[in-house]
Every structure is written in C-alpha cells, then in structure tokens.
C-alpha atoms as a PDB file:
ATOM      1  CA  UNK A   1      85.951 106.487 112.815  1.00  0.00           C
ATOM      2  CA  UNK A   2      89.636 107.282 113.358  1.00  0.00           C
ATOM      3  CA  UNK A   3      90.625 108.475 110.214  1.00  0.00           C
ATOM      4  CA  UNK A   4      87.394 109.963 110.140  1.00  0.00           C
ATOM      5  CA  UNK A   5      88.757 112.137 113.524  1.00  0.00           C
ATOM      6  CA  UNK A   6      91.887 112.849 111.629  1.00  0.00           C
ATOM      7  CA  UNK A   7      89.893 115.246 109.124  1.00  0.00           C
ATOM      8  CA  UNK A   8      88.703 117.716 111.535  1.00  0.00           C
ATOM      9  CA  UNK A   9      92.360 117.137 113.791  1.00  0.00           C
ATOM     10  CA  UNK A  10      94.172 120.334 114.396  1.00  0.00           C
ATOM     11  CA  UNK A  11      96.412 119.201 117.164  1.00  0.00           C
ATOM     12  CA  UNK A  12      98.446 115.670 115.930  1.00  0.00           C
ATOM     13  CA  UNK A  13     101.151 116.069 113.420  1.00  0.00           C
ATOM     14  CA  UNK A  14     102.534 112.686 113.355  1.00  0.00           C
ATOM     15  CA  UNK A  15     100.392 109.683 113.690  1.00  0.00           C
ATOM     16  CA  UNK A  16     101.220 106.227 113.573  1.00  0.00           C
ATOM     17  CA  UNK A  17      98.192 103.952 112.180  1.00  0.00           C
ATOM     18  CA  UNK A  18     100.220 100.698 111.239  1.00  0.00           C
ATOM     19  CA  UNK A  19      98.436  97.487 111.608  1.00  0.00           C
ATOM     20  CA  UNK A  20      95.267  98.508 112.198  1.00  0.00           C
ATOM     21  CA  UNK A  21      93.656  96.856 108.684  1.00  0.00           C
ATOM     22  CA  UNK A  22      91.691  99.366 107.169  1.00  0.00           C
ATOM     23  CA  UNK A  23      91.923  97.739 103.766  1.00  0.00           C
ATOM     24  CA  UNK A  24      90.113  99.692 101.148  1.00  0.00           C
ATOM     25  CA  UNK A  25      87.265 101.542 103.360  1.00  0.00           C
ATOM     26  CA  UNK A  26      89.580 102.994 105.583  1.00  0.00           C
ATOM     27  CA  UNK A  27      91.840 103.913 102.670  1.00  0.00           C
ATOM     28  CA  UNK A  28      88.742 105.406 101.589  1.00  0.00           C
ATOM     29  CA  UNK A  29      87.925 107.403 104.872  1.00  0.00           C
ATOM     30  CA  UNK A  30      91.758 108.657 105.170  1.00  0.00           C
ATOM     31  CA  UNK A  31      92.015 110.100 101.577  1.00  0.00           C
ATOM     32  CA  UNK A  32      88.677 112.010 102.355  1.00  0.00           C
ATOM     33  CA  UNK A  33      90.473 112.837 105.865  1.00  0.00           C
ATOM     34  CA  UNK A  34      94.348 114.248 104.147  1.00  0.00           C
ATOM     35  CA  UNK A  35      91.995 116.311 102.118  1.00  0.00           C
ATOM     36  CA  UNK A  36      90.686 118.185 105.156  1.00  0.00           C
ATOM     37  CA  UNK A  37      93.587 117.525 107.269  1.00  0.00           C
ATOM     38  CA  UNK A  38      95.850 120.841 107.336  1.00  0.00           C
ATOM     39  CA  UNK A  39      98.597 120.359 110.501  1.00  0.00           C
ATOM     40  CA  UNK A  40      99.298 116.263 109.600  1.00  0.00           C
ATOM     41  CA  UNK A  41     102.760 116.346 108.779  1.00  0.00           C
ATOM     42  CA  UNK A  42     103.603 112.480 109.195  1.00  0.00           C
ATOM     43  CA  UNK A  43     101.721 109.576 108.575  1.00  0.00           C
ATOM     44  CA  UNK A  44     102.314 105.729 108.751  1.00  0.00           C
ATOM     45  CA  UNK A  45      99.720 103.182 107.651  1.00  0.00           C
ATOM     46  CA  UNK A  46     102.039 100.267 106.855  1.00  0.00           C
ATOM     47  CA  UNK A  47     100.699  96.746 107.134  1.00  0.00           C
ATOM     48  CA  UNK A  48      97.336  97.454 106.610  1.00  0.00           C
ATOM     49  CA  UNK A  49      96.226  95.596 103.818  1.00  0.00           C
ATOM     50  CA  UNK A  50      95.768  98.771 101.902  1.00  0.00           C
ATOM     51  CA  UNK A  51      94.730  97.621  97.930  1.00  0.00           C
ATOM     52  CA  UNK A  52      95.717  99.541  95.105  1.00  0.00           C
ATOM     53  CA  UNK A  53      91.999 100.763  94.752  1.00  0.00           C
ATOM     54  CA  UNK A  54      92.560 101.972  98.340  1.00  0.00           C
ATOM     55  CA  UNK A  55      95.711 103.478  97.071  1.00  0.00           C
ATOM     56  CA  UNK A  56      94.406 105.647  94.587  1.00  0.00           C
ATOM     57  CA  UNK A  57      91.557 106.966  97.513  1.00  0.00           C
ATOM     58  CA  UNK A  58      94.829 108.115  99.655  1.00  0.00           C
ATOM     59  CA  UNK A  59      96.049 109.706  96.712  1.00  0.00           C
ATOM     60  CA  UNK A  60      92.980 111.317  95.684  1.00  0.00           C
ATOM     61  CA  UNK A  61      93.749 113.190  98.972  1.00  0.00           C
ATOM     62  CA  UNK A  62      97.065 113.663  99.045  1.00  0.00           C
ATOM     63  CA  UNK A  63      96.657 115.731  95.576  1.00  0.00           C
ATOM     64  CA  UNK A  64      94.850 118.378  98.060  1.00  0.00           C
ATOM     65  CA  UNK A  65      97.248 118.193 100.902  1.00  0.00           C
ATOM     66  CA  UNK A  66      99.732 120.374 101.570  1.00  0.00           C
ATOM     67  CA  UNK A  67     101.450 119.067 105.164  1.00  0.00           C
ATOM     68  CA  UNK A  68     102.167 115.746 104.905  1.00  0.00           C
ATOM     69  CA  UNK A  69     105.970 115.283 105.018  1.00  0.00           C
ATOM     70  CA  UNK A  70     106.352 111.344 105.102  1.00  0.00           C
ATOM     71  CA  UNK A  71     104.195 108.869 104.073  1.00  0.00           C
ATOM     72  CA  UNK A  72     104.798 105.768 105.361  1.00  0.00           C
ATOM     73  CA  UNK A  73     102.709 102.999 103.569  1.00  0.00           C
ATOM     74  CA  UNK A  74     104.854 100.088 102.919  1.00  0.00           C
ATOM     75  CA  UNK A  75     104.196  96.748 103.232  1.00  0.00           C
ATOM     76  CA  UNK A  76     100.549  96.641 101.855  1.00  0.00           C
ATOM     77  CA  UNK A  77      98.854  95.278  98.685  1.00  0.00           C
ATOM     78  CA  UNK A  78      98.886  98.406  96.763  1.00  0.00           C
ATOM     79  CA  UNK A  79     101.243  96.815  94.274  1.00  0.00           C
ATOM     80  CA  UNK A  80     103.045  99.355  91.736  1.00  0.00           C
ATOM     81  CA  UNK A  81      99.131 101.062  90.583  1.00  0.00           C
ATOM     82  CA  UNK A  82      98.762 102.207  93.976  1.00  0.00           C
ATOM     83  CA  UNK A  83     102.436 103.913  94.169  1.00  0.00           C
ATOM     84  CA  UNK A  84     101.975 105.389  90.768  1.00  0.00           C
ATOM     85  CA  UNK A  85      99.058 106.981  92.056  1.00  0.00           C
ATOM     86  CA  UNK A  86     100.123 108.141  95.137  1.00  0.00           C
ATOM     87  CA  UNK A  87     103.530 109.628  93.085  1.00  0.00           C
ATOM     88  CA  UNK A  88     101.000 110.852  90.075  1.00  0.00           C
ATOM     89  CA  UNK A  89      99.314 113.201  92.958  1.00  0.00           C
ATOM     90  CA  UNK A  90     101.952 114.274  94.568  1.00  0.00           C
ATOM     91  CA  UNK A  91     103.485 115.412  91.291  1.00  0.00           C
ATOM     92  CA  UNK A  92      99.512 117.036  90.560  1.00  0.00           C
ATOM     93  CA  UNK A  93      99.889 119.167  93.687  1.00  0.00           C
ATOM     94  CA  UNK A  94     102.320 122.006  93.339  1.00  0.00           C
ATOM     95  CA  UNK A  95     101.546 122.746  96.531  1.00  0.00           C
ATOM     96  CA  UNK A  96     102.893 119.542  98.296  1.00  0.00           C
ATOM     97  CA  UNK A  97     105.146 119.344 101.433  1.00  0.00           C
ATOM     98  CA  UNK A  98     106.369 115.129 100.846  1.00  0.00           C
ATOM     99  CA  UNK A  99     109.808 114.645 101.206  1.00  0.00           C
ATOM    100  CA  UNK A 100     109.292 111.018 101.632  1.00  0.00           C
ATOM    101  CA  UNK A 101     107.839 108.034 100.395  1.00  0.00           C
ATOM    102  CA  UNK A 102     108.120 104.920 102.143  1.00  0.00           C
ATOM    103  CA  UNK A 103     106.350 101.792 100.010  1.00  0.00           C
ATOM    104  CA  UNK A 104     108.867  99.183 101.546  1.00  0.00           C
ATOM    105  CA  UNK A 105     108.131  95.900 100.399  1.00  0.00           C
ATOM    106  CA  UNK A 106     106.764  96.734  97.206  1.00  0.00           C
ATOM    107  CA  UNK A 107     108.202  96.307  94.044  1.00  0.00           C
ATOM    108  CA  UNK A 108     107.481  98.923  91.485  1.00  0.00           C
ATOM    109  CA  UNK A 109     107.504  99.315  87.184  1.00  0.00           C
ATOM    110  CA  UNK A 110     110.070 100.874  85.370  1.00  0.00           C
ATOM    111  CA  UNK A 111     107.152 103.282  84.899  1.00  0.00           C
ATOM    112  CA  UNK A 112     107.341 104.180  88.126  1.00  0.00           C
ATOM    113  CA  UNK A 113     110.694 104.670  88.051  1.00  0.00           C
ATOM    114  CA  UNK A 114     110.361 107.098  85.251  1.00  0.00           C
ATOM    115  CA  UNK A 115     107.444 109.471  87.138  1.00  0.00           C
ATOM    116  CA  UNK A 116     110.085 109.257  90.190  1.00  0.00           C
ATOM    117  CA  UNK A 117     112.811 110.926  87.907  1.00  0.00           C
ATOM    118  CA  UNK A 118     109.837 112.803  86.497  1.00  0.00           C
ATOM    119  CA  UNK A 119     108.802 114.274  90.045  1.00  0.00           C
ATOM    120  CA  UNK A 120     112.442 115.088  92.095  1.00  0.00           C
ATOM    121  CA  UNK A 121     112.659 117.785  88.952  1.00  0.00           C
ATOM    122  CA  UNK A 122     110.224 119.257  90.628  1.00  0.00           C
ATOM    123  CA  UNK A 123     110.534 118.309  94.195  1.00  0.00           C
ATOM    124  CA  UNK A 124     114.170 117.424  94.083  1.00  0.00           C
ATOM    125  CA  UNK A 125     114.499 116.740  97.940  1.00  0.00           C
ATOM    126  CA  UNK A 126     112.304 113.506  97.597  1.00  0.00           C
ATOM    127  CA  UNK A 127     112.885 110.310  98.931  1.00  0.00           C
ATOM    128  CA  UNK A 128     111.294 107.416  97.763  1.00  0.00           C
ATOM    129  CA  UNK A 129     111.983 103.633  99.389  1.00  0.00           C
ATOM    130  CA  UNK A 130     110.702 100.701  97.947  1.00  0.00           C
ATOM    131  CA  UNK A 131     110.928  96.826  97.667  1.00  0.00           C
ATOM    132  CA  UNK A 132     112.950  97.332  94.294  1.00  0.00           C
ATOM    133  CA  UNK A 133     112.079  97.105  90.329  1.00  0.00           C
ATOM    134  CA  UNK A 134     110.142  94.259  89.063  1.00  0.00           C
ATOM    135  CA  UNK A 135     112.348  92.324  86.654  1.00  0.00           C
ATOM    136  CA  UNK A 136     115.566  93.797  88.282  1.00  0.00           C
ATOM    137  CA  UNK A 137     116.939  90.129  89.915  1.00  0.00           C
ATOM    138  CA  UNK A 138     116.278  88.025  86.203  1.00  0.00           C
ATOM    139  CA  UNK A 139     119.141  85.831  85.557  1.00  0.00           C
ATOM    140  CA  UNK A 140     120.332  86.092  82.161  1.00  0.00           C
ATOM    141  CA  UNK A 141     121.117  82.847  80.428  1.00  0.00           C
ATOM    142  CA  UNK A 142     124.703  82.612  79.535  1.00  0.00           C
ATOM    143  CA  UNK A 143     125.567  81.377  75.645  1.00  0.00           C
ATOM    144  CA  UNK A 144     127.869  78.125  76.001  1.00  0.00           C
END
C-alpha cells in the first residue's frame, strides 16, 4: 500500500523505505509506482530483501522516470542481475535525472563494470557504490 501511495505522491521528494521487507511484491508495486511518480527525487530501499527478479520490476520503472536522483538499494539480494538491470534502464532512459547508485554490499561482474563505463559516457556525473568486483580479492598462486 505504501509504494502503492508513492505513485499518485506529488508532495515527498525524498523517502526513506529501508527495512521495511518488501521482497519481490513490493519491488513489484514500487517499479509500477517510479513509473507514475514525477517529484521523487531520492529513494532508499536498502535492506529489504529485494531479489534480482524484484530488481528488474524497479528497473522496469526507473526506465520511465525522470526525477529520481539517488537510488539507494544496497544491501539486498539483487545480486549483480538486478544492478545490471537497474544500470541497463537507466542507460535506456535518455531522459534520466540519477546521479547515484548506491548497491553497497553487493558485488558486481566485470559486465557490470563495462555498462558502468558504458553509461557515465552518457551521464558522466554518475556515481555508482558497490560491494566490489566478483573475483577481484583471488590470491594468485606464486611459482616456487
């Protein structure tokens, strides 16, 4: 019901939704909600065991927004899919105010890494955070 609210909102433009578990149906709910949604310019839903299916529902809206300045989503499930997606739509939408990205906690592809470099061509005042790159701490076996 409360991302449900945000759709319609004309009034908030920062909101702070951490914690709350919405998992994957109210991922679903505020995708549907940043499509609508045209005065939102900050958002955090961190910790709220958001899965990468969930993800890609936030991202489906995001690809229509054009106010939200910082996303804050970090420390959820959405693994590197769900920050692909949520970079993929951001780069889709030409019309998109994000200057930051916050997916602390998770640990992203080199792919990602690539649509990042990709994407601050176009938006070149973006800021992504994240947990770091997956495979970046190996330890190399040293020849005796």
């Amino acid at each position: 019901m409360l991302a449900n609210g945000l759709g319609g909102n004309i009034f908030l433009r920062s909101v702070d939704l951490s914690f709350n578990g919405f998992g994957k149906e109210g991922a679903v709910a505020l995708g549907q909600a940043l499509r609508e949604n045209e005065v939102l310019e900050e958002l955090n839903v961190s910790n709220n065991r958001i899965p990468p299916e969930g993800a890609i529902h936030l991202a489906l809206g995001l690809k229509h927004n054009k106010t939200i300045r910082i996303l804050q989503i970090g420390k959820n499930p959405i693994q590197n899919a769900g920050c692909y997606g949520i970079l993929q739509s951001m780069q889709e939408n030409p019309d998109s105010a994000i200057e930051a990205l916050d997916f602390s906690d998770i640990t992203v592809s080199q792919d990602f890494e690539d649509l990042y470099a990709a994407t601050k061509e176009v938006f070149p005042a973006l800021a992504v955070n994240h947990g770091g790159k997956i495979g970046a701490f190996t330890k190399h076996k040293t020849e005796k």
